[in-house]
Protein backbone atom coordinates (compact mmCIF):
# COMPACT_ATOMS: atom_id res chain seq x y z
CA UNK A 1 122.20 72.98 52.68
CA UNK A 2 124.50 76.00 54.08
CA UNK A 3 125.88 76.34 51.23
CA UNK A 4 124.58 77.52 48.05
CA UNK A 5 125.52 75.01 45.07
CA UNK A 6 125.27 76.09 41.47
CA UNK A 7 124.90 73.71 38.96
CA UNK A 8 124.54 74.05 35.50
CA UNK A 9 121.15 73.62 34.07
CA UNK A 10 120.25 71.52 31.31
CA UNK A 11 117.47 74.52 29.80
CA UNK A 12 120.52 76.71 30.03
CA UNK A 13 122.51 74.23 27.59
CA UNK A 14 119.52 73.67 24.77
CA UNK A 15 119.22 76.17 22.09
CA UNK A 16 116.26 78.62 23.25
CA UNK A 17 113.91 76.82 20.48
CA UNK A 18 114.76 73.16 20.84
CA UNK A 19 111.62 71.54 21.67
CA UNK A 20 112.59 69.96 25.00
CA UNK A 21 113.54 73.75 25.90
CA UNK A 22 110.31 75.01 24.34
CA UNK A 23 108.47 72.18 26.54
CA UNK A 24 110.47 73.39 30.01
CA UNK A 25 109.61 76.97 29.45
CA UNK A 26 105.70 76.37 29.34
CA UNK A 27 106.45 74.33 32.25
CA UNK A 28 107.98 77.07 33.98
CA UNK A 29 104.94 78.88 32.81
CA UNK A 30 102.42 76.88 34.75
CA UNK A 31 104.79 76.37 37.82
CA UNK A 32 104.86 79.76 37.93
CA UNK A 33 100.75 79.86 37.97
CA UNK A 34 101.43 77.88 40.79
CA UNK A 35 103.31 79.32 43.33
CA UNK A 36 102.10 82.81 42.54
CA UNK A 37 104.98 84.17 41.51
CA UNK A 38 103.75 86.67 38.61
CA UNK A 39 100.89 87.79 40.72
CA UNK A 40 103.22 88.81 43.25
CA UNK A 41 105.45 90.53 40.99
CA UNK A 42 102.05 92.15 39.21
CA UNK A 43 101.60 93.65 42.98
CA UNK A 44 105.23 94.55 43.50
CA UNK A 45 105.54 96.54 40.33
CA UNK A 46 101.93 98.09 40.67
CA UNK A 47 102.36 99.79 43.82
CA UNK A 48 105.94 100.90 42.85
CA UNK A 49 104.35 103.07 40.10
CA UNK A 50 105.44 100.79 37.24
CA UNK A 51 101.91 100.49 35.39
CA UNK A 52 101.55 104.03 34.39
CA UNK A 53 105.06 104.40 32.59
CA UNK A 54 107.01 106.83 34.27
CA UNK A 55 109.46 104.14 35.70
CA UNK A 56 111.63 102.54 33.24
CA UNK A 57 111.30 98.53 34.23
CA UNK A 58 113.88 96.69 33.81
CA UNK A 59 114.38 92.82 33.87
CA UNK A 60 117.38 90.72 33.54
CA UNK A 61 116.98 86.94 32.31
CA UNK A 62 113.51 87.48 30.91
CA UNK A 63 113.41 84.22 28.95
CA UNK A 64 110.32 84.40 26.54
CA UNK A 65 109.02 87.36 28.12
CA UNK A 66 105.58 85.59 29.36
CA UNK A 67 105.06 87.68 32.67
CA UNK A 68 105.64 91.17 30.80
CA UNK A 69 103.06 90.57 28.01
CA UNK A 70 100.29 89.96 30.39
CA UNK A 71 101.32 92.75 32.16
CA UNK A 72 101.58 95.00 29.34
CA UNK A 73 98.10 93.87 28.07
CA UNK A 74 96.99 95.43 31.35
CA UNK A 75 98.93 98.67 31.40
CA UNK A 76 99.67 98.80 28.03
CA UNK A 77 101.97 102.73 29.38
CA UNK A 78 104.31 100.54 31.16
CA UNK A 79 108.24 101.68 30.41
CA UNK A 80 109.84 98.39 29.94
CA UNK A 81 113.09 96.81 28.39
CA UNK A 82 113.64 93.02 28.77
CA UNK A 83 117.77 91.69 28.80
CA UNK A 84 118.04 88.23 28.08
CA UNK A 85 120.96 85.83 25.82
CA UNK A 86 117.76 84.52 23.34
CA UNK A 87 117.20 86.55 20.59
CA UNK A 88 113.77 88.77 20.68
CA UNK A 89 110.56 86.09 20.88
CA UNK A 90 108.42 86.26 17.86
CA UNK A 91 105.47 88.69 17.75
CA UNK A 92 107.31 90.75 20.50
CA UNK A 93 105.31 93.95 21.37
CA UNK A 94 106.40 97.05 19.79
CA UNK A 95 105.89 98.79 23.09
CA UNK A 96 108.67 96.57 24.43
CA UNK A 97 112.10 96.72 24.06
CA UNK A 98 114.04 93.90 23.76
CA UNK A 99 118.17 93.57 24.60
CA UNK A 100 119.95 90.56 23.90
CA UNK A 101 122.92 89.61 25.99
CA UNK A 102 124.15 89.02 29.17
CA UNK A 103 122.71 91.26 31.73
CA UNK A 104 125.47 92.13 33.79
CA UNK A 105 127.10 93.55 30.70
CA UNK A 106 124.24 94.84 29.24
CA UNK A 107 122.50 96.35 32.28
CA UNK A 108 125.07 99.85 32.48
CA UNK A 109 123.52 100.65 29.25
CA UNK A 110 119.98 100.16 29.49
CA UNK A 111 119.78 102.08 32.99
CA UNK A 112 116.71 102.08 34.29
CA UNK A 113 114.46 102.64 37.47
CA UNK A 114 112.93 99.05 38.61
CA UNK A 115 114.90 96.21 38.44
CA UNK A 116 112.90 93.11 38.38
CA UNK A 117 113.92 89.36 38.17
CA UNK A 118 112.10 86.25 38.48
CA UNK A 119 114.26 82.46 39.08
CA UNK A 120 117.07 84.12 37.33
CA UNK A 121 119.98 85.24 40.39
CA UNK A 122 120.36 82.00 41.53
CA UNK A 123 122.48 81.71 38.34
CA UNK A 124 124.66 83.89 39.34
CA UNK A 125 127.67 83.08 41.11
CA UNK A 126 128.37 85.50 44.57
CA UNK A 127 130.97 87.31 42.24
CA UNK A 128 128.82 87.72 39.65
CA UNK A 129 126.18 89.04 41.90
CA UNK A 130 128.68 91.18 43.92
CA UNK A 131 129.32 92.76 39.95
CA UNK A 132 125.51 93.14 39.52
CA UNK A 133 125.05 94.69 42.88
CA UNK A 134 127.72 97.50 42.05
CA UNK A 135 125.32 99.02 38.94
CA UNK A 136 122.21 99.35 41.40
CA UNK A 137 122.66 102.49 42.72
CA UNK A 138 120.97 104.24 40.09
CA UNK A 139 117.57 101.62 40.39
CA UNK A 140 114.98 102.78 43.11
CA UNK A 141 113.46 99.15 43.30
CA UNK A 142 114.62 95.22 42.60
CA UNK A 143 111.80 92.76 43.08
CA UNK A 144 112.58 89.38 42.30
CA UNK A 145 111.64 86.03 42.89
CA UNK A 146 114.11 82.74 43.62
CA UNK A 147 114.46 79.32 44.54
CA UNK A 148 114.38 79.00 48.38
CA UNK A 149 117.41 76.91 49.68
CA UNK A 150 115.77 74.24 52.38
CA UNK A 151 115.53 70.83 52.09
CA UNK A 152 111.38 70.31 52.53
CA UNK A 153 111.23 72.16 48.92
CA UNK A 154 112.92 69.66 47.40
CA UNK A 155 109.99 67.44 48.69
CA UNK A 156 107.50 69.52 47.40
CA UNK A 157 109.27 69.94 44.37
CA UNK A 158 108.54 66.22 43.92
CA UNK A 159 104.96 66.61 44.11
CA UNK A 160 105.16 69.14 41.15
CA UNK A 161 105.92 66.61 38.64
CA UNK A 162 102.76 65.39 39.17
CA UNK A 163 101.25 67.93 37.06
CA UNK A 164 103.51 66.35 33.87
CA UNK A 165 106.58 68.60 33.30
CA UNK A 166 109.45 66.88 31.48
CA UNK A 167 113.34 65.60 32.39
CA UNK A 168 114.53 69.47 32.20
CA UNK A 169 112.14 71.27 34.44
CA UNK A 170 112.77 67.92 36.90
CA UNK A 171 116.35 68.13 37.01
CA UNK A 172 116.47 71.94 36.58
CA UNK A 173 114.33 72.37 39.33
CA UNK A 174 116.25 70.51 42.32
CA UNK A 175 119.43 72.38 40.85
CA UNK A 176 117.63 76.04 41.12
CA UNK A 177 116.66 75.23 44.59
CA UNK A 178 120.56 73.96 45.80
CA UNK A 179 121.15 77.43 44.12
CA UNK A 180 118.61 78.81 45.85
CA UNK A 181 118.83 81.99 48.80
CA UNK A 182 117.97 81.84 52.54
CA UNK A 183 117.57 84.95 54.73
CA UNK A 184 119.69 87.92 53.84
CA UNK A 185 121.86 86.15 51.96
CA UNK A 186 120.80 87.74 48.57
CA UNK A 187 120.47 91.54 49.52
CA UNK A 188 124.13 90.87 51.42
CA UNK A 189 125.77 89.25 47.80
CA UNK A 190 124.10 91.59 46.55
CA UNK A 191 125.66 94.58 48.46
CA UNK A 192 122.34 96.57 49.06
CA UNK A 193 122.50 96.45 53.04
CA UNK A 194 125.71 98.08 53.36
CA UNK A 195 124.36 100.58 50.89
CA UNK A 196 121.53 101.32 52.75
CA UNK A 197 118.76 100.48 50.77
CA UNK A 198 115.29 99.13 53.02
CA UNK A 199 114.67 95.41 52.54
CA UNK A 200 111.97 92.84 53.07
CA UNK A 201 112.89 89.45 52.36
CA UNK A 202 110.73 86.41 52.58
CA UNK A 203 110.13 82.70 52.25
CA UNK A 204 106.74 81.68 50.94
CA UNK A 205 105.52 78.52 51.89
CA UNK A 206 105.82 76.75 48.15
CA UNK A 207 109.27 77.68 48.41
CA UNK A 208 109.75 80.87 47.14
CA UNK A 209 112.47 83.47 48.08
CA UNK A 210 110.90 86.76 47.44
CA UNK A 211 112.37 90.41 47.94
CA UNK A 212 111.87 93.77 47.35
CA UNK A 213 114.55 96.00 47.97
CA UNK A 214 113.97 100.24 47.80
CA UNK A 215 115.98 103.09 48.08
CA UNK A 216 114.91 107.12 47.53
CA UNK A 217 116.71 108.45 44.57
């Protein structure tokens, strides 16, 4: 597993409300739950001044906008717009703004101050995230969560179909991880170490590539 592999995901190639897409996404939900991935993100963006709206957050690939919703019923200040190919979910927030299309041609327009993503670059091919990385240098923060690329996840990603996801979030899942980052490998496609910006990049032991990159502006 040197290589990253990208393969295209079957929840990428159902209409956002088919029901076997609807079914993935609460999966997604719950995994999640699981391997702490929104708390972490609720901790990144909290102590980079993001609850009390002065930072405009930003997040590319927000699918049905779960993680933002709890966090906006907790700082209900927070300056936040949400890029994404579905159309706006129904009952979106009026405090949240909503951007349909693809983010790497809808992010020069937006702006914004804190860049978050969560299982959402490993789409990206090293081109596309080469593009992406060129239109940071205006951010001040990019948090985001991804597959990590070993071969023990795909083990434990096994054991998580014991909690009763369906065919997509199976399949989907060992694709995201052969997707997935190892080391530096992100902030590098990315281009923020030659830029300069400070870095901390991590595996957590559920399989998680995590990383928060900074920079003053």
């Amino acid at each position: 597993m040197t290589k990253r592999v990208l393969t295209q995901e079957i929840l990428d190639q159902l209409e956002h409300d088919h029901p076997d897409a609807l079914r993935s996404r609460a999966d997604l939900i719950r995994i999640n739950g699981i391997l702490g991935n929104f708390r972490w993100l609720r901790k990144a963006l909290e102590e980079q001044g993001a609850a009390d709206g002065s930072a405009h957050v930003v997040e590319i690939g927000a699918g049905d906008g779960h993680f933002i919703r709890k966090f906006a019923a907790a700082h209900p200040k927070v300056n936040y717009t949400a890029i994404d190919l579905a159309p706006k979910p129904p009952e979106w927030p009026s405090n949240l703004n909503w951007k349909q299309g693809d983010a790497l041609d809808c992010l020069p327009e937006v702006g914004g101050d804190i860049l978050i993503a969560n299982l959402f670059l490993h789409h990206l091919t090293d081109a596309q995230l080469a593009k992406l990385g060129e239109g940071l240098s205006g951010y001040r923060a990019v948090i985001c969560n991804e597959p990590a690329r070993f071969r023990a996840f795909h083990v434990l990603g096994k054991g998580v179909q014991l909690i009763g996801v369906n065919y997509v979030t199976r399949f989907d899942m060992h694709a995201s991880i052969n997707a997935g980052f190892r080391h530096t490998e992100l902030p590098t496609a990315l281009g923020l170490e030659q830029a300069g910006w400070h870095i901390e990049a991590f595996h957590s032991i559920f399989g998680i590539y995590r990383m928060l990159a900074t920079q003053e502006r």
